[in-house]
Protein backbone atom coordinates (compact mmCIF):
# COMPACT_ATOMS: atom_id res chain seq x y z
CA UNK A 1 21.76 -23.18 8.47
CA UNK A 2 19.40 -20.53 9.36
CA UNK A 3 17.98 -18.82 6.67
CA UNK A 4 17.88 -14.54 6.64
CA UNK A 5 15.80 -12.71 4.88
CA UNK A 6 16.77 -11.48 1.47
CA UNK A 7 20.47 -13.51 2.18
CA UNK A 8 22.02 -16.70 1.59
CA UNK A 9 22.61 -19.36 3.87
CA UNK A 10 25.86 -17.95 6.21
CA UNK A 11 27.39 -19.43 9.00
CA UNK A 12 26.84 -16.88 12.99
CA UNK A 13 29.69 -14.33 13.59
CA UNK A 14 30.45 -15.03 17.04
CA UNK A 15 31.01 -12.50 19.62
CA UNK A 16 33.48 -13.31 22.27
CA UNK A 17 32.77 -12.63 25.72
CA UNK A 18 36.02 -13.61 27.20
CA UNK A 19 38.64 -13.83 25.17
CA UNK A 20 39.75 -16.17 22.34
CA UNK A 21 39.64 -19.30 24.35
CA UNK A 22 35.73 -19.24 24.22
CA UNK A 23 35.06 -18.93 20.61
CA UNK A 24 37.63 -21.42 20.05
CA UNK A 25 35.64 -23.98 21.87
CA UNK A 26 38.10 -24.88 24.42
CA UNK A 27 37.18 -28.23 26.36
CA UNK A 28 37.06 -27.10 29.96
CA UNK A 29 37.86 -30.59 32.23
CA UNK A 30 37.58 -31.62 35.61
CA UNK A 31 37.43 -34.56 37.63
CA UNK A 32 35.81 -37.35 36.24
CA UNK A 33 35.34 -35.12 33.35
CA UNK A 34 39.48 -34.96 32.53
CA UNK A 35 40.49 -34.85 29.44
CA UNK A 36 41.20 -38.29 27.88
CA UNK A 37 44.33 -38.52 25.51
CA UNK A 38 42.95 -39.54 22.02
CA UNK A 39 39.33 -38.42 22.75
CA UNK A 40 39.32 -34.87 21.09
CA UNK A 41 37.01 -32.34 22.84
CA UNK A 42 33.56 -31.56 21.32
CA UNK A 43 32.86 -28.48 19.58
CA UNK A 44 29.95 -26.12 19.50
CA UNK A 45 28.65 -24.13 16.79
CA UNK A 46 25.90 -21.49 16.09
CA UNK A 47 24.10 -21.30 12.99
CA UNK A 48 22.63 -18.13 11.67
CA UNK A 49 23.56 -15.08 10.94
CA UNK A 50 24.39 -11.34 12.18
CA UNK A 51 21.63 -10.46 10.76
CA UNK A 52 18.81 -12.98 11.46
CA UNK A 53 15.25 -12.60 10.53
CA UNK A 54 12.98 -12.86 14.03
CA UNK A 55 10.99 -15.66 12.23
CA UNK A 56 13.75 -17.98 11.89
CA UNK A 57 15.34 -19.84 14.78
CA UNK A 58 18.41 -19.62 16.69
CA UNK A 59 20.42 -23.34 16.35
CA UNK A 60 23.29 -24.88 18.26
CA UNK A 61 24.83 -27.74 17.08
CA UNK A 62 27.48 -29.98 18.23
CA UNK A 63 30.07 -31.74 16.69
CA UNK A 64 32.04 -34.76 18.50
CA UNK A 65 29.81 -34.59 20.97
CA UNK A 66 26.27 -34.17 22.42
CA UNK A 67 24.95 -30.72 24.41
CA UNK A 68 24.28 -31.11 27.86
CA UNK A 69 22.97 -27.39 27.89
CA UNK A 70 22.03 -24.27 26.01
CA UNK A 71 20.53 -21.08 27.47
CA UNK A 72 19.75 -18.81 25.15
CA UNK A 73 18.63 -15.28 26.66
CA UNK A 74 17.97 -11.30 26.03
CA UNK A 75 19.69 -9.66 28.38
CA UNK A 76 17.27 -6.16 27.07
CA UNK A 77 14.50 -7.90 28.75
CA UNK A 78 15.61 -10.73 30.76
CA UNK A 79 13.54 -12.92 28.39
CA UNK A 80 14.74 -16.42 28.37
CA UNK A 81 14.13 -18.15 24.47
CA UNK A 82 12.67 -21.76 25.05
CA UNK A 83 14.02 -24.43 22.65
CA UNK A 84 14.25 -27.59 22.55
CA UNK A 85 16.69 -31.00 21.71
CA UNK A 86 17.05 -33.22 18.79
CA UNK A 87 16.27 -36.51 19.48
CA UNK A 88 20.45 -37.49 19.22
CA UNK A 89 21.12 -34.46 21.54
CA UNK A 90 23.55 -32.64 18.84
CA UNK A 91 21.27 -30.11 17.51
CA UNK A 92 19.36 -27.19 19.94
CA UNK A 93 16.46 -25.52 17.95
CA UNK A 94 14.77 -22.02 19.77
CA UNK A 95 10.56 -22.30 19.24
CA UNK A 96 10.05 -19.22 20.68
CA UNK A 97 9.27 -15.86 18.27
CA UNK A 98 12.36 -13.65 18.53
CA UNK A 99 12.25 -9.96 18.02
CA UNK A 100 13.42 -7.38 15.97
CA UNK A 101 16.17 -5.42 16.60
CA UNK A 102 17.26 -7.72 19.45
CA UNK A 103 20.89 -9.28 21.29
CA UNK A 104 20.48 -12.46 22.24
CA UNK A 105 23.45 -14.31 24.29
CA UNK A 106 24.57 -17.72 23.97
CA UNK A 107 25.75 -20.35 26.08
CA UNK A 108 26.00 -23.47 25.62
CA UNK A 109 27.99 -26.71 26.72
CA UNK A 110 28.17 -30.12 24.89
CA UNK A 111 30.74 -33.17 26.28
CA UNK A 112 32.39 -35.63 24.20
CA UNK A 113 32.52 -39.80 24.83
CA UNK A 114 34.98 -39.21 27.66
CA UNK A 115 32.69 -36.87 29.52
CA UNK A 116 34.39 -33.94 28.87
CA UNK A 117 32.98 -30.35 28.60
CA UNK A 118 33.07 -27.16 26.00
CA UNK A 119 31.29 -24.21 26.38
CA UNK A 120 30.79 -21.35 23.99
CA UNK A 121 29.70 -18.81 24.50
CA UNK A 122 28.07 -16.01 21.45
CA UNK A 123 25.86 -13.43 20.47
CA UNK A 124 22.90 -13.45 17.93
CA UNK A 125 21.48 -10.34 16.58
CA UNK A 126 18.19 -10.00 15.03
CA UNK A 127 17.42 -7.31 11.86
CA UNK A 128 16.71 -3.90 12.77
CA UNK A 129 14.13 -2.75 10.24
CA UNK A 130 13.70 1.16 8.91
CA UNK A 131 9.83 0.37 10.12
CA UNK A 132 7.64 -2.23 10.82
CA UNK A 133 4.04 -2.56 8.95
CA UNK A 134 1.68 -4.42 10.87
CA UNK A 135 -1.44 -5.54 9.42
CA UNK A 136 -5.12 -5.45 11.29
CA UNK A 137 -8.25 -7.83 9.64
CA UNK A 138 -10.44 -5.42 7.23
CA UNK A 139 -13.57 -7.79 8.47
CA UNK A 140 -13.27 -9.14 11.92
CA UNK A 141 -13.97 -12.90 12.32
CA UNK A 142 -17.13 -14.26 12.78
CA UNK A 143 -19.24 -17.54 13.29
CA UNK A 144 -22.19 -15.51 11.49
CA UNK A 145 -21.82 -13.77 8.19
CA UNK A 146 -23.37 -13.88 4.66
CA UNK A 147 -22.35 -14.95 1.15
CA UNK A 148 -21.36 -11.63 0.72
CA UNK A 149 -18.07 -11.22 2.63
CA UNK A 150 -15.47 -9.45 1.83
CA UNK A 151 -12.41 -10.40 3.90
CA UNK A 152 -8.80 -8.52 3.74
CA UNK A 153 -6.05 -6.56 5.17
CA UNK A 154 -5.29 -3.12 6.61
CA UNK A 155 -1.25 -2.28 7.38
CA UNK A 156 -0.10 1.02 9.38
CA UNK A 157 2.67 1.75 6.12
CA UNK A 158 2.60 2.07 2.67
CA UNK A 159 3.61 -1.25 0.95
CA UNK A 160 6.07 -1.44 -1.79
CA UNK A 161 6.82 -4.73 -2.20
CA UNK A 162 3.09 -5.42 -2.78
CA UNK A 163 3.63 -8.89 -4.12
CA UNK A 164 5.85 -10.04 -1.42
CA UNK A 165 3.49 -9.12 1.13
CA UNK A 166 0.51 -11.11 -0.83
CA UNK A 167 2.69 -14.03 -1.50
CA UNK A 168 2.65 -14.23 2.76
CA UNK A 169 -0.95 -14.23 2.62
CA UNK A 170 -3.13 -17.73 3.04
CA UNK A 171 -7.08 -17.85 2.63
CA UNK A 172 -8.60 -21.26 2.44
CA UNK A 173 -12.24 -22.40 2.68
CA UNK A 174 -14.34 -25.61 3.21
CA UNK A 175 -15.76 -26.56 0.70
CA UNK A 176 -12.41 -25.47 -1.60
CA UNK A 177 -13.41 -22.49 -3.30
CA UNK A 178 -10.64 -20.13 -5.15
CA UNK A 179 -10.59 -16.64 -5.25
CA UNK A 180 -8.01 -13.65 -5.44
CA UNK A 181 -6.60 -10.69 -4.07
CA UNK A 182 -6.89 -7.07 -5.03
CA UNK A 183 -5.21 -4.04 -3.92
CA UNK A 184 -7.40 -1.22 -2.97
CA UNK A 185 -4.25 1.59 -2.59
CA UNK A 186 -0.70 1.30 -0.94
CA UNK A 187 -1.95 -0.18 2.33
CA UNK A 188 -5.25 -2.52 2.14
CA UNK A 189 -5.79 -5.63 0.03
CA UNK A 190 -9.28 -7.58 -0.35
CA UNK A 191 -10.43 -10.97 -1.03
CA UNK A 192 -13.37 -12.53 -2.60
CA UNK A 193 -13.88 -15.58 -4.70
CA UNK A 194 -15.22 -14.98 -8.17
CA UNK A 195 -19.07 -16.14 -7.08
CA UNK A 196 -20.39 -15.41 -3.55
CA UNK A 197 -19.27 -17.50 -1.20
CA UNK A 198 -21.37 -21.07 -0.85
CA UNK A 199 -23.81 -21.08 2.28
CA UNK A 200 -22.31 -23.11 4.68
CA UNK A 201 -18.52 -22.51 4.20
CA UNK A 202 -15.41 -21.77 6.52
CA UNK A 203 -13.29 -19.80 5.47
CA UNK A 204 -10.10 -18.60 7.14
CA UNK A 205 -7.53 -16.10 6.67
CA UNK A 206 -3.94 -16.31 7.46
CA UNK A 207 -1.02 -13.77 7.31
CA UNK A 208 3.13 -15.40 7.67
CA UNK A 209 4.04 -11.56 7.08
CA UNK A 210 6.69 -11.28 10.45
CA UNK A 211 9.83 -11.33 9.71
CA UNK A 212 9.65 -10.70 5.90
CA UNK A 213 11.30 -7.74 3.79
CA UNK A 214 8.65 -6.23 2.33
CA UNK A 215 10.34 -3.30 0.75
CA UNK A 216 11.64 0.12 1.56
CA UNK A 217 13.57 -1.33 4.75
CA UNK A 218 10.25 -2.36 6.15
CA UNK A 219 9.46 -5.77 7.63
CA UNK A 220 6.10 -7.42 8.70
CA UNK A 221 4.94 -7.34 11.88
CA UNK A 222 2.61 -9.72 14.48
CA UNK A 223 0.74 -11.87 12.19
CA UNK A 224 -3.36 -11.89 12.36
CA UNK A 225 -5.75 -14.27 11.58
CA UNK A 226 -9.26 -15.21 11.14
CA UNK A 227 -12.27 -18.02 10.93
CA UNK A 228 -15.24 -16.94 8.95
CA UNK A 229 -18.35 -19.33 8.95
CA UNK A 230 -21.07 -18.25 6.48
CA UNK A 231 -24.10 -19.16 6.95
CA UNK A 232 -27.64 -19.55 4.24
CA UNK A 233 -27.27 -17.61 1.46
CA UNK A 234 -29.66 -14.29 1.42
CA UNK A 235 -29.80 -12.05 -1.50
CA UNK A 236 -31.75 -9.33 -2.38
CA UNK A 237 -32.70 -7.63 -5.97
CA UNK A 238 -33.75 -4.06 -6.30
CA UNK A 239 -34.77 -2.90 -9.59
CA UNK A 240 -35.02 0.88 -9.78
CA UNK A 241 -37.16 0.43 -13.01
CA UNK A 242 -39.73 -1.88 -11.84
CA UNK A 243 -39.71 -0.73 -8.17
CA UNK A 244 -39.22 -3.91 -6.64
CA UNK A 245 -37.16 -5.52 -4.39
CA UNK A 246 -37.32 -9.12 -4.28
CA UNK A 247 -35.77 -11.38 -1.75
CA UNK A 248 -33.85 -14.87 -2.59
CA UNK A 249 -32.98 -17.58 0.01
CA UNK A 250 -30.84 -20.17 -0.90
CA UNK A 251 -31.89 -19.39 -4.36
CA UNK A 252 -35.57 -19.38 -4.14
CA UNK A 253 -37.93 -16.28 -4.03
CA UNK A 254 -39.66 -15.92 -0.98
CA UNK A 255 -40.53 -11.59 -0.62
CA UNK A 256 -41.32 -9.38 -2.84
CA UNK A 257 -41.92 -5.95 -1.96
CA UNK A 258 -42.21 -2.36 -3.45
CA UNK A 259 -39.73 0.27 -2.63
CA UNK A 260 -38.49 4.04 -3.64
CA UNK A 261 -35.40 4.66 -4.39
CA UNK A 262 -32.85 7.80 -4.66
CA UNK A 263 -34.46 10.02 -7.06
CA UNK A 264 -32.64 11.09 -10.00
CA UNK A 265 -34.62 14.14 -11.12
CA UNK A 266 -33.44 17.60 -10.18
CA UNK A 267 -35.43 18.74 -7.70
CA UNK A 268 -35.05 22.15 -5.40
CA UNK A 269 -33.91 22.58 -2.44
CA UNK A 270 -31.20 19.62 -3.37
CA UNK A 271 -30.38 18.08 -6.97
CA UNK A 272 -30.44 14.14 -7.65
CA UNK A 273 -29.99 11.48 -5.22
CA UNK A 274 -29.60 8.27 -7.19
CA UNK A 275 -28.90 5.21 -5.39
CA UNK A 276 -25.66 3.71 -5.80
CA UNK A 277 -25.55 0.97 -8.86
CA UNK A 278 -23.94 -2.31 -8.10
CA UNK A 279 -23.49 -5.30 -5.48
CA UNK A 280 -23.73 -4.06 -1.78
CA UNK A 281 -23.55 -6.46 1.28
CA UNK A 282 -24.87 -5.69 4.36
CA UNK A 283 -22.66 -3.82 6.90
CA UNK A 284 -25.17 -3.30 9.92
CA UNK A 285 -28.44 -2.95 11.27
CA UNK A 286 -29.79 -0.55 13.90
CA UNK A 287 -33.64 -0.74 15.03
CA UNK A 288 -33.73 2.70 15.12
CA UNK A 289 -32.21 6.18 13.69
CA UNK A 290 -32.07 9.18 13.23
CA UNK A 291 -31.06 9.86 9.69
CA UNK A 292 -29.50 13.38 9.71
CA UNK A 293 -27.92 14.84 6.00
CA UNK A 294 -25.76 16.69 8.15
CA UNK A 295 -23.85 13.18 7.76
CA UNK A 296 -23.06 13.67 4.30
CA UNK A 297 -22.22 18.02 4.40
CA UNK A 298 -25.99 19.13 4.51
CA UNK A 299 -26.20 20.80 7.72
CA UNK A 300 -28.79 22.76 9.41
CA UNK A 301 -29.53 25.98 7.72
CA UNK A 302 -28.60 24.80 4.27
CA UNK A 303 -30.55 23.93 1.46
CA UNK A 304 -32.02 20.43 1.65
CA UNK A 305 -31.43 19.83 5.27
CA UNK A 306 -33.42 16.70 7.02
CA UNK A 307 -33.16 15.05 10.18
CA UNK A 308 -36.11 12.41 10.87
CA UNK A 309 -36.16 9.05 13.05
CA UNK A 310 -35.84 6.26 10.67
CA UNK A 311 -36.77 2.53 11.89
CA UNK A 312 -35.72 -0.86 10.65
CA UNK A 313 -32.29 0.39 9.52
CA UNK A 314 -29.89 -2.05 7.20
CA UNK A 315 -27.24 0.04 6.10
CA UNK A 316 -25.57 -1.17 2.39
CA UNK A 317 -23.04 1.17 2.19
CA UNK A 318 -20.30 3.94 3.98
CA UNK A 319 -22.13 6.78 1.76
CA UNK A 320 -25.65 6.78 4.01
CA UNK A 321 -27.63 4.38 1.68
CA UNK A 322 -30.23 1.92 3.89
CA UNK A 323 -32.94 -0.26 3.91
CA UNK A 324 -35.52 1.19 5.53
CA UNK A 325 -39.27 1.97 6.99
CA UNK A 326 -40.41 5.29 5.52
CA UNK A 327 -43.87 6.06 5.94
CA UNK A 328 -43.75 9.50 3.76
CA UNK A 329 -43.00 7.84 0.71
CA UNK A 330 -45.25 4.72 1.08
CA UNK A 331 -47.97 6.33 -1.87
CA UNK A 332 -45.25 6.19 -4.25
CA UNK A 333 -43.27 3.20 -3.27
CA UNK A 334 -43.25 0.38 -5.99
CA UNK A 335 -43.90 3.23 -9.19
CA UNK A 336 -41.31 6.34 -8.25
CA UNK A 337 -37.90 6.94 -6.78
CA UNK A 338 -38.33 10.19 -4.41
CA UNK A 339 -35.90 9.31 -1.70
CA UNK A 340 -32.40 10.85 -0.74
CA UNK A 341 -30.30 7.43 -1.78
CA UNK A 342 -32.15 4.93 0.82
CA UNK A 343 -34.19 2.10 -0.54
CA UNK A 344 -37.73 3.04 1.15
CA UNK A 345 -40.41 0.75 2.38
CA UNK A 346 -43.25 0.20 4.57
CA UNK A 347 -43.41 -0.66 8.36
CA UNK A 348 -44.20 -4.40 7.43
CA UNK A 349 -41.38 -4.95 4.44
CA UNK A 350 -38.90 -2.55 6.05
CA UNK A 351 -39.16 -5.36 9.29
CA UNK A 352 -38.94 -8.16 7.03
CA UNK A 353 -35.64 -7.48 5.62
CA UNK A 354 -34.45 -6.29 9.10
CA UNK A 355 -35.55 -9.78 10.65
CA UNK A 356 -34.20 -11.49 7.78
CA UNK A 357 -30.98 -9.70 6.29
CA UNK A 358 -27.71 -9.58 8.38
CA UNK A 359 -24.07 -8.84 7.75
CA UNK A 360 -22.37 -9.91 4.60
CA UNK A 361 -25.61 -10.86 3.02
CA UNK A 362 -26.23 -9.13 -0.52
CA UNK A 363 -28.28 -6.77 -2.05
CA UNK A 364 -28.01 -6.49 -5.92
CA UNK A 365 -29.36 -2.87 -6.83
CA UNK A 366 -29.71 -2.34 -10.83
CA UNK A 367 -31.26 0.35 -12.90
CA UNK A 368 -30.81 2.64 -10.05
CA UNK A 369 -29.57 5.48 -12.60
CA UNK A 370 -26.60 6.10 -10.37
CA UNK A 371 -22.86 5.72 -10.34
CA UNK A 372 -21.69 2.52 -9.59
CA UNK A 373 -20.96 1.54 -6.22
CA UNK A 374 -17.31 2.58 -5.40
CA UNK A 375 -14.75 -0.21 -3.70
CA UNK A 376 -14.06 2.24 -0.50
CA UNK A 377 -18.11 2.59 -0.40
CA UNK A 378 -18.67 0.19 2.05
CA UNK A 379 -18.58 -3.62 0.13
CA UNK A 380 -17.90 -2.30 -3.27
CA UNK A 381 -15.90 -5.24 -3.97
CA UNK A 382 -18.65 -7.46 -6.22
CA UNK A 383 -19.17 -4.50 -8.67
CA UNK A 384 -15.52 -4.93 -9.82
CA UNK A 385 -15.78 -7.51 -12.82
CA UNK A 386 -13.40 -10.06 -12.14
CA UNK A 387 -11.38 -9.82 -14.67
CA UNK A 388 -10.64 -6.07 -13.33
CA UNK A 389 -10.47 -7.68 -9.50
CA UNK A 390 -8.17 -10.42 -11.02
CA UNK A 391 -6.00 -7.57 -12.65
CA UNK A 392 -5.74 -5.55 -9.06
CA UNK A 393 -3.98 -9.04 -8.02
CA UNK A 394 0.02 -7.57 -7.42
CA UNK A 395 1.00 -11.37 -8.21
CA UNK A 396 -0.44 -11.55 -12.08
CA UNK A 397 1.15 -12.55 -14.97
């Protein structure tokens, strides 16, 4: 039987084209194909239901009999469905991915031992959901990412059935390395392991979401997936106390450099700028920029306003905070935070970490005296304790 979604195992309504005859199953003879007495006529069924999930397959089976054909096809788009025989010839399965809301008709014939033929014909009709929520990859795949990544899902609806969609998802990584799921509102979920990723891994992410009730008369749509290979493992330490950032690869020190960071003291024309607390990952690098406040609501003409060429740029978070050369604050850099949120260096350091630092790969600030570093802000992900990130899970307990 084929199984629908949210139902039990029922048996296709059939839609007659022509008249009773056809449901029936009527052997249709001729020739060499007569009718035989005492050989009865094969029969035809169709498994399903009227309601049929697009993930599960249309099947034909015959009884007293083998098929000699089955063309399966929707007439809304002149699509033919491929499919293929069971080994015996009784049993037609489709392998192609059906769609929602769809008619599909069915013929098929089978013949019994005497050569005779039956052909039935049908209709199969595929759920027509209230919406369809189709989900998009939060990090897009890539051969070439840190220990830092953050991988997850986006969909175009709210969810309600969170823990049926997260039962559909699959992440798995070489080496084996577990981890969990964690919803950040009604429409994205993340993933991360408990520890960073190990240097070297795969890891891939898989959604079986189509065709699946997910709540609210929604279904999933077009399933997405994605190979992730990380590569050495590159973290950075900032300590807003000491002044330092220090650099880690593979797990041994190998830079150590002063910086400034976001100053928390009150200072005219704009109040404190502490730099965000907590785990960031890398998100992007640009050689040069022009870092503008207007980005974050001070605009020309109000208090505070800058907008200088920056160079060397790793950006750590959505909120404006980067790595990066600043030549203003290199008398102070390694004994006082004076800067607007960015961790400042010089021209030598600031190209160091720009050489050496590249998406996904972490950057542990502490002692910042700033908020922590928000989920939404960028990679925010590793400041969530994981007893918190196991909690977010909508599958626990």
């Amino acid at each position: 039987m084929i199984r629908m979604a949210g139902l039990g195992m029922v048996a296709l309504v059939l839609a007659a084209c022509s008249g009773p005859a056809e449901t029936a199953g009527t052997a249709q003879a001729a020739g060499a194909a007569a009718n035989v007495p005492g050989v009865p006529a094969a029969t035809v069924a169709f498994e399903g239901g009227d309601q049929l999930s697009p993930k599960d397959p249309i099947v034909v089976k015959a009884s007293g009999g083998t098929l000699q054909a089955v063309a399966v096809t929707n007439p809304q788009t002149g699509n033919t469905v491929k499919g293929g025989l069971s080994p015996d010839k009784t049993t037609w399965t489709s392998d192609d991915r059906l769609r929602y809301g769809a008619t599909y008709q069915v013929v098929a014939t089978a013949v019994n031992p005497a050569g005779a033929a039956t052909e039935q014909r049908g209709e199969v009709h595929t759920v027509k959901p209230a919406g369809v929520a189709t989900p998009a990859l939060f990090q897009p795949a890539s051969s070439d990412v840190g220990v830092g990544l953050i991988i997850g899902l986006k969909f175009d609806h709210d969810i309600t059935d969170k823990a049926a969609v997260e039962k559909s998802f699959k992440v798995t990584s070489s080496p084996a390395q577990g981890g969990g799921w964690y919803w950040v509102g009604k429409r994205e979920a993340h993933f991360r392991p408990q520890e960073y990723w190990k240097a070297g891994s795969t890891v891939k992410l898989e959604t079986t979401t189509f065709g699946t009730a997910i709540g609210g008369g929604l279904y999933g749509g077009q399933d997405v997936s994605a190979t992730y290979k990380v590569h050495d493992s590159w973290v950075a330490k900032a300590d807003g106390k000491t002044h330092q950032i220090k650099a880690f690869h593979n797990g041994q020190l190998v830079k150590t450099a002063p910086t400034s960071m976001g100053k928390t003291a009150d200072t005219p024309p704009r109040g404190p700028t502490p730099t965000f607390n907590g785990t960031h990952t890398v998100l992007g690098k640009e050689e040069h920029k022009i870092m503008d406040s207007c980005s974050y609501g001070v605009c020309e003409g109000d208090p505070g306003y800058y907008s200088a060429p920056e160079n060397w740029n790793v950006r750590i978070s959505n909120d404006g905070e980067y790595l990066h050369e600043n030549l203003k604050t290199v008398g102070v850099q390694g004994s006082a935070n004076v800067s607007n949120g960015c961790l400042n260096m010089n021209t030598e350091n600031a190209k160091w970490f720009f050489d050496n630092f590249n998406v996904g790969d972490v950057v542990e600030i502490t002692n910042s005296g700033g908020p922590q570093l928000a989920i939404n802000n960028g990679h925010g992900d590793w400041a969530i304790s994981w007893s918190a990130w196991q909690a977010g899970s909508a599958l626990r307990g």
